[in-house]
Each structure stands twice: as C-alpha cells, then as structure tokens.
Protein backbone atom coordinates (compact mmCIF):
# COMPACT_ATOMS: atom_id res chain seq x y z
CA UNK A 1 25.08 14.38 180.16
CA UNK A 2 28.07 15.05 177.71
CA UNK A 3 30.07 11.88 177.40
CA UNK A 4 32.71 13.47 174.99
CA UNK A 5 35.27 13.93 177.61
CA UNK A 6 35.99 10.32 177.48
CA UNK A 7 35.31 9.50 180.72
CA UNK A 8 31.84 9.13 182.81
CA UNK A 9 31.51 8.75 186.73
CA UNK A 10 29.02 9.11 189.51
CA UNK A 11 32.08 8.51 191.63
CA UNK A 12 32.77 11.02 195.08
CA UNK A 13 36.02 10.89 194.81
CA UNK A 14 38.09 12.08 191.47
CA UNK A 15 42.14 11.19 191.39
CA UNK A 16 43.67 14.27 191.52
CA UNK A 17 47.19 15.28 190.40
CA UNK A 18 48.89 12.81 192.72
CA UNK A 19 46.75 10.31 191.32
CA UNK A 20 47.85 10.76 187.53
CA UNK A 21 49.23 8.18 185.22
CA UNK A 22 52.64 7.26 185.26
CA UNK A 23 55.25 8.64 182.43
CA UNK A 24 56.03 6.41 179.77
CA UNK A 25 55.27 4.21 176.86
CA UNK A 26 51.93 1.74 176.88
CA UNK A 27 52.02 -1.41 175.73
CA UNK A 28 49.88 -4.61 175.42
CA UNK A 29 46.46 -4.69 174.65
CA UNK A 30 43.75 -1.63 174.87
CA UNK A 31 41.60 -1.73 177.53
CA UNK A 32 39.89 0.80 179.50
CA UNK A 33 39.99 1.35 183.25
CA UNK A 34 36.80 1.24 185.94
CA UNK A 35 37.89 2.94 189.19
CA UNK A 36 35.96 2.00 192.27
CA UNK A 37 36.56 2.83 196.20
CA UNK A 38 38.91 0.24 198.02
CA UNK A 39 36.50 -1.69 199.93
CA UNK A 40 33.29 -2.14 197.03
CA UNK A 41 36.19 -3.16 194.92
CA UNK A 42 37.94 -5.43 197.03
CA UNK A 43 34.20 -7.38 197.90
CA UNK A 44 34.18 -7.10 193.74
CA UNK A 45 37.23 -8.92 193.29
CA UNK A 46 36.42 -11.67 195.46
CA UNK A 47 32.71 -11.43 194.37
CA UNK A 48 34.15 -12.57 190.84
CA UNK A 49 37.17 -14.76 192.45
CA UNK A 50 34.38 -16.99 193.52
CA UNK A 51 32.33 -17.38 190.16
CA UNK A 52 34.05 -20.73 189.19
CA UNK A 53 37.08 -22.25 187.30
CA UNK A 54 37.52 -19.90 185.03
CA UNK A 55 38.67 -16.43 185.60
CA UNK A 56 36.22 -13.93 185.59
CA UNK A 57 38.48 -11.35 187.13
CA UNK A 58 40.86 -9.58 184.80
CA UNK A 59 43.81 -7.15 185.48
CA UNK A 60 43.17 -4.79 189.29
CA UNK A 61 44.91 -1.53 190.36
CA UNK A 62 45.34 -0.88 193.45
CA UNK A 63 46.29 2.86 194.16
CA UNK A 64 47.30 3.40 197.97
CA UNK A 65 46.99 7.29 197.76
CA UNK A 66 43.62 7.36 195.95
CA UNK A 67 42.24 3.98 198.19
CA UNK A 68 40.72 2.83 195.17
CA UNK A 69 40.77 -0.20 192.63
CA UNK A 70 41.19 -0.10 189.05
CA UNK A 71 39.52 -2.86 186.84
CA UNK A 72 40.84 -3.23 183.87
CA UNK A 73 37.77 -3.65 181.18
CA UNK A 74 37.59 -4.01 176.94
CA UNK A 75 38.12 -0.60 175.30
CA UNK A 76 34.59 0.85 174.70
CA UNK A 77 33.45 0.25 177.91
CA UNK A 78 33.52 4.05 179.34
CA UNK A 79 31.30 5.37 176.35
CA UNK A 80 28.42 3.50 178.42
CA UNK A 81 29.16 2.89 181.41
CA UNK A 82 26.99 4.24 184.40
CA UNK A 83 27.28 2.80 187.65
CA UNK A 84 26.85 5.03 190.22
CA UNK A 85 29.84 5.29 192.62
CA UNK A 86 32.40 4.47 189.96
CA UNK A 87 34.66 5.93 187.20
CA UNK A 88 35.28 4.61 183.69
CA UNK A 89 38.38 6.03 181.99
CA UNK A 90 39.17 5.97 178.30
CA UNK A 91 42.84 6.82 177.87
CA UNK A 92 43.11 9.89 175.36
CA UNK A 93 39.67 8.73 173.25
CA UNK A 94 41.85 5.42 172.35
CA UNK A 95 41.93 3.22 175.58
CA UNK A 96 44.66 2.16 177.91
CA UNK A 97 47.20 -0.25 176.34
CA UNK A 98 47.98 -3.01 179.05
CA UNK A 99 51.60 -2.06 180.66
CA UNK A 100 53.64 -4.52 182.16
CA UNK A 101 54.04 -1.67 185.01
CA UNK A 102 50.94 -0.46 187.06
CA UNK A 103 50.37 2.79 184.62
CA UNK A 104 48.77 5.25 187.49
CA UNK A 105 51.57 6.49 190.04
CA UNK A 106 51.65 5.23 193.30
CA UNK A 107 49.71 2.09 191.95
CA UNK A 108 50.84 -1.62 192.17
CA UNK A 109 49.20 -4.71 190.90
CA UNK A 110 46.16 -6.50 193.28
CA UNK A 111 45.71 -9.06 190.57
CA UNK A 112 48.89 -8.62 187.78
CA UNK A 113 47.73 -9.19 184.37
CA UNK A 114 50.32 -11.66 184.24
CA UNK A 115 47.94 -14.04 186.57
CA UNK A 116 44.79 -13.40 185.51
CA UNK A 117 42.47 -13.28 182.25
CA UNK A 118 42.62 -10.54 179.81
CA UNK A 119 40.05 -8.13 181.33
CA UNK A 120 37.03 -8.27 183.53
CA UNK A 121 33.48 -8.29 181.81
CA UNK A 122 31.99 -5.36 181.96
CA UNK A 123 28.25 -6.83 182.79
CA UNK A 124 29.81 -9.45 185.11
CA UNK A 125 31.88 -6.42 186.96
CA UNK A 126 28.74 -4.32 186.91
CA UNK A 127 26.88 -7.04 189.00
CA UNK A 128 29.58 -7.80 191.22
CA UNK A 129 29.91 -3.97 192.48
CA UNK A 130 26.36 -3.59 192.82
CA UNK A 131 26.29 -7.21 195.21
CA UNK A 132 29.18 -5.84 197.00
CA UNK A 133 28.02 -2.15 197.60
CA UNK A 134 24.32 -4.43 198.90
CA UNK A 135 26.89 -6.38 201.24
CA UNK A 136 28.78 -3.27 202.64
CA UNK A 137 25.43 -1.47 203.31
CA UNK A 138 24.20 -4.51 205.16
CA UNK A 139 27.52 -4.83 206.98
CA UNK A 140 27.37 -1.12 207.75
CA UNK A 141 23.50 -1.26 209.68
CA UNK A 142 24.77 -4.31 211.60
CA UNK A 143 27.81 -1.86 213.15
C-alpha cells in the first residue's frame, strides 16, 4: 500500500469538498488528525473519558456534515496508522498545527483543546475504537 500521500484509511466514508479544511492560518502545536464515524467515536470519547483522573482524551472534531469525529493525535501518527474503519490525516506532509478555531468547515469543538490534554494517545485511541466498534456490534444484534 503506498503511504506517500500522507494519509492512510480503511474508512467508507472520505470528506469530500464540503468537508475540506477551513481557510486560514494554523497555529499551536502539530498534531495530526484520526477521523472516525460519529457513533464509534463518540463510544471512543467516553471509552477514554472513563480511564481515570487524568485526561486521556485530547482535542475532538465534530463535523455535522461529514457525521464524523476528529481526534486530534502527535504528528507522525498517520505514517502508521491502520485501523480499519478510520482515517489518519497528515496536514501537507507536516501535520496539523492546533487552531484555536475548529480547522475543517462546518466543524465545532466536542472536546476544545482548551479543556482537555494536548492530544489523545495513539495506542490508547486505537484500543478505545476497537472496544467501542465490539460495543456497537453487540448493541446492533440485540436490535
């Protein structure tokens, strides 16, 4: 599988135009960005929520149009990341900088990085996903 595009994913759904990052300048730290479907990230984020006193939950996206979560995760992360159902973005080969403003269009802060630690862990976010997507399939057979 080329990887040089910066970006792998096993997601079904890929932002399109709509979906696009918003104009503008970036600021903060670098970080790259895991996208996940609404509901597997929503069980994520309170997967993590729960792990303690600490936060283990960094900056999350959440983009109406696209119904998907962004996690915000240490630059590097997208050159190995491969968990199926999900998207790792590495803004232009450098990584995202942290804006104060959501940077995708139509996006607004679930957790502002204002409130929460840095960024999430990419192992810890890995595990989380992959206990949520077991939870959803369970809650799916029960329906």
């Amino acid at each position: 599988m080329d990887t040089s595009g910066g970006s792998r994913t096993t997601a079904r759904r890929v932002p399109g135009q709509e979906c696009g990052a918003r104009p503008g300048d970036d600021a903060g730290e670098p970080c790259d960005l895991v996208t996940v479907p609404a509901r597997q990230g929503l069980e994520a984020v309170d997967i993590l929520r729960r792990g303690g006193a600490t936060p283990k939950v960094g900056p999350v996206l959440h983009d109406g149009p696209c119904d998907t979560l962004g996690f915000l995760v240490p630059p590097g992360t997208a050159a190995g990341w491969d968990m199926p159902g999900s998207a790792c973005t590495q803004t232009n080969g450098r990584g995202l900088r942290l804006p104060a403003e959501p940077p995708v269009i139509g996006s607004d802060w679930l957790l502002h990085p204002d409130t929460t630690g840095p960024v999430t862990d990419p192992a810890l976010l890995r595990e989380a996903l992959g206990e949520a997507a077991r939870l959803l399939e369970a809650a799916d057979r029960c329906r």
